[in-house]
Each structure stands twice: as C-alpha cells, then as structure tokens.
Protein backbone atom coordinates (compact mmCIF):
# COMPACT_ATOMS: atom_id res chain seq x y z
CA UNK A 1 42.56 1.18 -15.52
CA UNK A 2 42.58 -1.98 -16.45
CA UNK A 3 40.76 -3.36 -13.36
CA UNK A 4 37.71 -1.23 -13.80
CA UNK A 5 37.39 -2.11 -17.38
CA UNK A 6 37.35 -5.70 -16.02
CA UNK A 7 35.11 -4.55 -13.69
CA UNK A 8 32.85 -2.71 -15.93
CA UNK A 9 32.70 -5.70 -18.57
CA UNK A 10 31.60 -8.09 -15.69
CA UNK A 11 28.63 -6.10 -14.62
CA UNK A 12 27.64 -5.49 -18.57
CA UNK A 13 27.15 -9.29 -18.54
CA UNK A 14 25.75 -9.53 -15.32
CA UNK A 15 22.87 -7.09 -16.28
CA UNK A 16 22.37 -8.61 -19.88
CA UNK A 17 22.43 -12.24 -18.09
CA UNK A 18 19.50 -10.76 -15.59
CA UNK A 19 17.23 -9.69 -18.41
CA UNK A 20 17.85 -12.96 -20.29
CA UNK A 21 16.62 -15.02 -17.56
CA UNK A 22 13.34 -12.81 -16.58
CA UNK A 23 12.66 -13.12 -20.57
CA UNK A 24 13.16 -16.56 -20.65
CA UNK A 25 10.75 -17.49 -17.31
CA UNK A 26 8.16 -15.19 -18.52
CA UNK A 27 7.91 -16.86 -21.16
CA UNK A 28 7.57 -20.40 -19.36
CA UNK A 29 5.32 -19.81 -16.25
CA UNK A 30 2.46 -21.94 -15.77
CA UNK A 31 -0.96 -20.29 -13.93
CA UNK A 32 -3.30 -23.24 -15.16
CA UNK A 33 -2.87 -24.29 -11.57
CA UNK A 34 -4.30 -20.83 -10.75
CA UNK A 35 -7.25 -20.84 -13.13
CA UNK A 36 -8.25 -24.51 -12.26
CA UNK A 37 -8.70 -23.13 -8.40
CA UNK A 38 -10.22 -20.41 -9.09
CA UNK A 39 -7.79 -17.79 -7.85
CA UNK A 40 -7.11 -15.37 -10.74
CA UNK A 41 -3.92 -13.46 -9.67
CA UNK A 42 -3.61 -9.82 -10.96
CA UNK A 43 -0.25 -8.32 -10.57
CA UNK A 44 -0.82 -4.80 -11.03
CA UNK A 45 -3.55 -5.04 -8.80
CA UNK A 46 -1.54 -6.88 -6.27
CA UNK A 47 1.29 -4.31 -5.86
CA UNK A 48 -1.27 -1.68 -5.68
CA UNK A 49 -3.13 -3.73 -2.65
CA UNK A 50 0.70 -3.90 -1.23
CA UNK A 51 1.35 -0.93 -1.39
CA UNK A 52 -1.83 0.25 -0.13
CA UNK A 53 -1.48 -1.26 3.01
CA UNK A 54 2.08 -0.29 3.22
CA UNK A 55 1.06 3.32 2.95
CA UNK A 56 -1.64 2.95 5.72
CA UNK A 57 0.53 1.57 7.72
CA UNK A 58 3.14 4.22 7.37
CA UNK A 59 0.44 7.19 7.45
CA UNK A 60 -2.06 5.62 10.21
CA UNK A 61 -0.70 8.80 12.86
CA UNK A 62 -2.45 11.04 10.24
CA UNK A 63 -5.90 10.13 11.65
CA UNK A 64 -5.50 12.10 14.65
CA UNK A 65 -4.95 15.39 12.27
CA UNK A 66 -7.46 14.01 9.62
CA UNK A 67 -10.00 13.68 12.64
CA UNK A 68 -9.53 17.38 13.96
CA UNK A 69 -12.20 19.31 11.93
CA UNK A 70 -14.74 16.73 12.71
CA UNK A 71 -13.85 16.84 16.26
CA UNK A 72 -14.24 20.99 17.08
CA UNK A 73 -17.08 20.50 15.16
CA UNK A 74 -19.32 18.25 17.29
CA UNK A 75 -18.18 19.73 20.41
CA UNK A 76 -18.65 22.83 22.02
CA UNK A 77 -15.27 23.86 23.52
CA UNK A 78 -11.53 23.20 22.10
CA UNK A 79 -10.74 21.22 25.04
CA UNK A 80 -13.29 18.75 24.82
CA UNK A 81 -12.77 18.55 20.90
CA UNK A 82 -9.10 17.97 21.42
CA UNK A 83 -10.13 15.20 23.84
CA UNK A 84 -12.79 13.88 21.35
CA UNK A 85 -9.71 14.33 19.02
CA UNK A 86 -7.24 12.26 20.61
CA UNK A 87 -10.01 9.72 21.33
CA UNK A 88 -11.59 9.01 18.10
CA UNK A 89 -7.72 10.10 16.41
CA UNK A 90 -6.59 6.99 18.38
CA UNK A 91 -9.67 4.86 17.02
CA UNK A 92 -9.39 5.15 13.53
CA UNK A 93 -5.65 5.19 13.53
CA UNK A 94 -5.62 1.55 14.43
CA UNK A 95 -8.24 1.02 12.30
CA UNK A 96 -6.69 2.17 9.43
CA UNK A 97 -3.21 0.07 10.87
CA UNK A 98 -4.86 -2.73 10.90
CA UNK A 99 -6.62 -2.14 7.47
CA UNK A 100 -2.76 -1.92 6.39
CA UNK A 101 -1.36 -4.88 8.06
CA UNK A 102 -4.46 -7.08 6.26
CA UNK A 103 -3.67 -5.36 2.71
CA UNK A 104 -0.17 -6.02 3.45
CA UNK A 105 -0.36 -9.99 4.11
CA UNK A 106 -3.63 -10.17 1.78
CA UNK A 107 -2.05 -8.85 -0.89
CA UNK A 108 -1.81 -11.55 -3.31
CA UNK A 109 -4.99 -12.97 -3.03
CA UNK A 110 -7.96 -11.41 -4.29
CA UNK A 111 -10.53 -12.51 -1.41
CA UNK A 112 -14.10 -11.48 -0.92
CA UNK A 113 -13.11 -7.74 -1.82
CA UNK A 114 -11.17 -8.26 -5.58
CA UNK A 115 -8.17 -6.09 -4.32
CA UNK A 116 -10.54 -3.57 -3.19
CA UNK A 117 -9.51 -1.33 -0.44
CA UNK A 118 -11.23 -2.72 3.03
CA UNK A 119 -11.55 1.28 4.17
CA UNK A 120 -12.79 4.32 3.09
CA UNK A 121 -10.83 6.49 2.33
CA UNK A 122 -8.55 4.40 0.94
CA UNK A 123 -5.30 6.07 2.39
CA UNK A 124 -5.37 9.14 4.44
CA UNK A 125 -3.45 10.91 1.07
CA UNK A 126 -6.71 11.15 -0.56
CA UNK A 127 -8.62 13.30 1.65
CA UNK A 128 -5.31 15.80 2.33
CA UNK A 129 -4.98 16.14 -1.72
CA UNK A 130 -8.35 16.80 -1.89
CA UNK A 131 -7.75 19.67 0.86
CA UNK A 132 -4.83 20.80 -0.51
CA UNK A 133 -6.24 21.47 -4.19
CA UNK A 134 -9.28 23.53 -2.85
C-alpha cells in the first residue's frame, strides 16, 4: 500500500512538473527570427497540413473504389471499366500518395500554397461523406 502511494505521489509531481515547464517556455519563445524571414508559422494550420497528408497516405487504396463510378461510366462493358478502373485507380492512388508524402514533410512550412491542400479533393473522406449523407 504504501508503495503505490509512493508511486502515485511521484507521478502527481511528474504531471504538475510537465505543465509547469510547457507554461513557462510558452511564455519565453522567440519567432522574431520567423517574422524577420518571412516565414509566418501557423500551428493549427500545420497539424492540419500533417495530418492531411498522413490521412492520404493511409487512404490512397481508396482511389481505386473512389474511381469505379467514373470508370463503368465512360466505358461500354464492365470488363473494360474494371480495366479502366484498375488503371486510372492505380494513377490517382499514387497521386494522392505522393500528395501525402509532400504534406507530410511540407508540413511546417507554408510554401507557395499557405497550407493549402496540393489536391482536390482534399482526402478521399470528403467525397465518401458526401456519398454517404445523400
């Protein structure tokens, strides 16, 4: 009992010590360095950018679904549109991969685009919510 009171105690200060140092280097961090260059660095957009490309990343496979409708409907048979499928599927997936990979390593920079997405749609998510809430 008297170990995980110890215990217990130990990570109480541990946890109060973190929050005392993130309160006390918030409060001291320079960015004149940033403004002086020219490179105004937006967090929240940031993590959104990161995660972004993260989620391409993860959900680049979806293009070969996402690309199915558009594929039986410029073809004429289901063979050739699952062949036009796989082809234009395997296209845009690395498209969107790489789109993901760029985000990913671009992600704290604001570059040409100002944390805009480099793609449209900007994750394959959008288009499926859209479906699903039809």
């Amino acid at each position: 009992m008297r170990r995980k009171i110890i215990v217990l105690m130990l990570l109480i200060v541990m946890v109060s010590s973190f929050s005392a140092y993130a309160e006390e280097t918030n409060n001291t961090v320079d960015t004149s360095y940033i403004s002086k260059k020219g490179y105004p660095c937006d967090t929240g957009k940031a993590i959104g950018k990161l995660s972004r490309g993260l989620t391409n990343i993860v959900t680049s496979p979806g293009e070969y679904f996402y690309q199915i409708p558009p594929s039986m409907e410029k073809t004429p048979d289901v063979m050739t549109g699952f062949f036009t499928d796989i082809f234009w599927g395997t296209i845009y997936m690395f498209r969107r991969l790489g789109s993901g990979v760029y985000d990913v390593f671009t992600s704290p920079f604001p570059g040409k685009t100002n944390y805009r997405s480099s793609i449209e749609p900007e994750t394959i998510l959008l288009p499926v919510g859209d479906f699903l809430t039809k």
